[in-house]
C-alpha atoms as a PDB file:
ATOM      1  CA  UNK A   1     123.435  60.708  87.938  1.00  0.00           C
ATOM      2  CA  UNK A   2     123.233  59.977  91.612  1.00  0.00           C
ATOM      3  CA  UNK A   3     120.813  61.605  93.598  1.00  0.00           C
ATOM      4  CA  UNK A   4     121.150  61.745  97.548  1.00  0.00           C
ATOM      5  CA  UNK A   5     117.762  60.525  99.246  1.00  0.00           C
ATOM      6  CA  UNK A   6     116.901  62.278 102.074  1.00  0.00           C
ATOM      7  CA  UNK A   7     113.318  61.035 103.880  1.00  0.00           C
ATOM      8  CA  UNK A   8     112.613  58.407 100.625  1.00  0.00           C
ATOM      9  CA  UNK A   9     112.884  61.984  98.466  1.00  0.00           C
ATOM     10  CA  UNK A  10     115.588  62.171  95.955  1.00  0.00           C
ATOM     11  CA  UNK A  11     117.249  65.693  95.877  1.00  0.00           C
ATOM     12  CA  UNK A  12     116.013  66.297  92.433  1.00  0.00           C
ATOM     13  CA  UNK A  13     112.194  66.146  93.977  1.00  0.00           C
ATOM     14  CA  UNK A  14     113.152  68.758  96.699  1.00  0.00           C
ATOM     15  CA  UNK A  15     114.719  71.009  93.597  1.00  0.00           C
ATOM     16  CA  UNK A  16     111.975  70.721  91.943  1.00  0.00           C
ATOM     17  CA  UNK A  17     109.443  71.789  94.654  1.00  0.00           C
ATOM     18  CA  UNK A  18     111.674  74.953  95.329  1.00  0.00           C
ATOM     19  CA  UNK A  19     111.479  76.058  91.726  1.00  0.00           C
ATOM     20  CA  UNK A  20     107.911  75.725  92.075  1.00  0.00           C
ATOM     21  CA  UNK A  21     107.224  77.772  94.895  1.00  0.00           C
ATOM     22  CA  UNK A  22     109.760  80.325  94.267  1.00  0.00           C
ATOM     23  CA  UNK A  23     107.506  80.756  90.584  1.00  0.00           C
ATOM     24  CA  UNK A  24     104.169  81.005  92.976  1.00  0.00           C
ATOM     25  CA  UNK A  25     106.011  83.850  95.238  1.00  0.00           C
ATOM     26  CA  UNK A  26     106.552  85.996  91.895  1.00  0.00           C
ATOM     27  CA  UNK A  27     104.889  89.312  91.946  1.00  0.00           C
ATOM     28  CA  UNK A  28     103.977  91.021  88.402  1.00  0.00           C
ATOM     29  CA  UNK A  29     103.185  94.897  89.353  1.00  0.00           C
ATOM     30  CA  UNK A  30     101.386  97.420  86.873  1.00  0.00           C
ATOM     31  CA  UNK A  31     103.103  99.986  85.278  1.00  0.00           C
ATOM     32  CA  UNK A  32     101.034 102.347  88.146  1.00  0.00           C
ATOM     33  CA  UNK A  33     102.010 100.697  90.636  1.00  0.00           C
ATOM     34  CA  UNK A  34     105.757 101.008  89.341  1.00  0.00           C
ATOM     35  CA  UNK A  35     105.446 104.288  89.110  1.00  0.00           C
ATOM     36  CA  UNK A  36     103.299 105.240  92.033  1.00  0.00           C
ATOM     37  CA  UNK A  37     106.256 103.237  93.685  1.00  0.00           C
ATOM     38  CA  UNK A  38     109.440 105.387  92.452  1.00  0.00           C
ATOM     39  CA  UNK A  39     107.501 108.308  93.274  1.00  0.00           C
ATOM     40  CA  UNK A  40     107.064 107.359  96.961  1.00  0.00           C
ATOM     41  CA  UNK A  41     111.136 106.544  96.542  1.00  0.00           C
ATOM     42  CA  UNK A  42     112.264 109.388  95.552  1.00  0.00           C
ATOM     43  CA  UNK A  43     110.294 111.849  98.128  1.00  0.00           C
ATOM     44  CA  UNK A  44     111.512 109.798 100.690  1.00  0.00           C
ATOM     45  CA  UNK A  45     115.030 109.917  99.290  1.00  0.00           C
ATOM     46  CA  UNK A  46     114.558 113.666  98.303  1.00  0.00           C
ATOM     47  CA  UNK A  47     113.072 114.436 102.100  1.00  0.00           C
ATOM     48  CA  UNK A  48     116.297 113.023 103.717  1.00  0.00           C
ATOM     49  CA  UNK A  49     118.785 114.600 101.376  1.00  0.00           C
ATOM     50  CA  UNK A  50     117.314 117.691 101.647  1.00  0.00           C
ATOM     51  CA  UNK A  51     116.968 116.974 105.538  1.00  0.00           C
ATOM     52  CA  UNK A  52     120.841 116.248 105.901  1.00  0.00           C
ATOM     53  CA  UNK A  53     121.683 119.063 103.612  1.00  0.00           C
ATOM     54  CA  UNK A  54     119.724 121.416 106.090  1.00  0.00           C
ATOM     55  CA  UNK A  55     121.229 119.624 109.051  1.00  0.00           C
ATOM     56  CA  UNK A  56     124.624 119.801 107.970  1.00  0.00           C
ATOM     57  CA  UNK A  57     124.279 123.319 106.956  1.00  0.00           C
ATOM     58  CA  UNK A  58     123.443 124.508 110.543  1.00  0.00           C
ATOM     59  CA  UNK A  59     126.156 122.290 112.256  1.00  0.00           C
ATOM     60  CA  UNK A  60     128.802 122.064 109.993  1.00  0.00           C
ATOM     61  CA  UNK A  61     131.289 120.774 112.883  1.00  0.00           C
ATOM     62  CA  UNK A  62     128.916 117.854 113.442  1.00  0.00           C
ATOM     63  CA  UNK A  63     131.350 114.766 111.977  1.00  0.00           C
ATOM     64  CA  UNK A  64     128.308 112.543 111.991  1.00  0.00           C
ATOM     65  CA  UNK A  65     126.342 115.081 109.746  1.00  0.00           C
ATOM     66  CA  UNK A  66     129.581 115.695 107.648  1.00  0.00           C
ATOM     67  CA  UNK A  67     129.649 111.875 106.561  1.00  0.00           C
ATOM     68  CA  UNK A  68     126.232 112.077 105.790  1.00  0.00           C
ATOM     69  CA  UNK A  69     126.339 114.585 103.963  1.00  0.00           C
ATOM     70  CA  UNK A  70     129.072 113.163 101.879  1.00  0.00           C
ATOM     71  CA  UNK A  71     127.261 109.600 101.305  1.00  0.00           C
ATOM     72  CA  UNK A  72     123.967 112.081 100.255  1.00  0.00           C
ATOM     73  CA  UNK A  73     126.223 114.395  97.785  1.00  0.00           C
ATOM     74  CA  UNK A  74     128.470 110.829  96.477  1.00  0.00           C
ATOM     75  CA  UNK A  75     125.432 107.757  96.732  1.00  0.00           C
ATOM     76  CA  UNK A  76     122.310 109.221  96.724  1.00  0.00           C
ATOM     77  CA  UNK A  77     122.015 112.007  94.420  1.00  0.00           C
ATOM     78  CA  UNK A  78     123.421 110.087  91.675  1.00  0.00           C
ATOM     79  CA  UNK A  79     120.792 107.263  92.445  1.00  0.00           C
ATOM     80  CA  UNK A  80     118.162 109.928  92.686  1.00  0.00           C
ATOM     81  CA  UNK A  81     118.868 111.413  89.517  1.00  0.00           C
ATOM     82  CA  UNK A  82     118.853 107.898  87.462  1.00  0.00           C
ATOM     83  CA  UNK A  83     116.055 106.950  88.821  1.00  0.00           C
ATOM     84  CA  UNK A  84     114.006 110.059  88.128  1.00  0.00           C
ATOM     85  CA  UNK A  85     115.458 109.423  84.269  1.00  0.00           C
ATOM     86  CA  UNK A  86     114.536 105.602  84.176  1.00  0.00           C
ATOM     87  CA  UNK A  87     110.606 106.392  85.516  1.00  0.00           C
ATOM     88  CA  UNK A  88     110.046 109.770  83.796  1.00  0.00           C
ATOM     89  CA  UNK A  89     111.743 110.142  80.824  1.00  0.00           C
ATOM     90  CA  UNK A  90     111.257 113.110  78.505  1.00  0.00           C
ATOM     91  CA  UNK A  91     109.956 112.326  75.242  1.00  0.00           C
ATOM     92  CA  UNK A  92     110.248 114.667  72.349  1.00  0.00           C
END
């Protein structure tokens, strides 16, 4: 298999070395810190919905507000909601 040298380096060297320090920059978190983590997420996402909800309510003519509103009601909710199912499940 031909390699290409590049500074007296084959290619496969300079692979190697990348697969190597992408493995060092791999960050393990503890379940904790997971879920200390989607908690954080969804206030912040449950602050701005409820934020452009409020928002929209009082100016309703507001076309910036009404697109917001619609990517909070279509994207975000949904996201909310399966998030709040994958981190805190209900076990019976």
């Amino acid at each position: 298999m031909p390699t290409e040298r590049t500074n007296g380096r084959r290619a496969s060297d300079w692979q190697m070395e990348a697969r190597q320090a992408w493995r060092a920059e791999v960050v393990e978190l503890s379940a904790t810190a997971r879920l200390k983590f989607a908690k954080q997420l969804l206030c912040g996402l449950g602050l701005f919905s409820v934020g452009v909800m409020l928002a929209y309510g009082m100016f309703s003519q507001n076309k910036a507000l009404e697109a917001m509103f619609e990517f909070v009601k279509i994207g975000m909710l949904p996201i909310v909601t399966l998030t709040a199912s994958y981190y805190f499940p209900i076990h019976r």
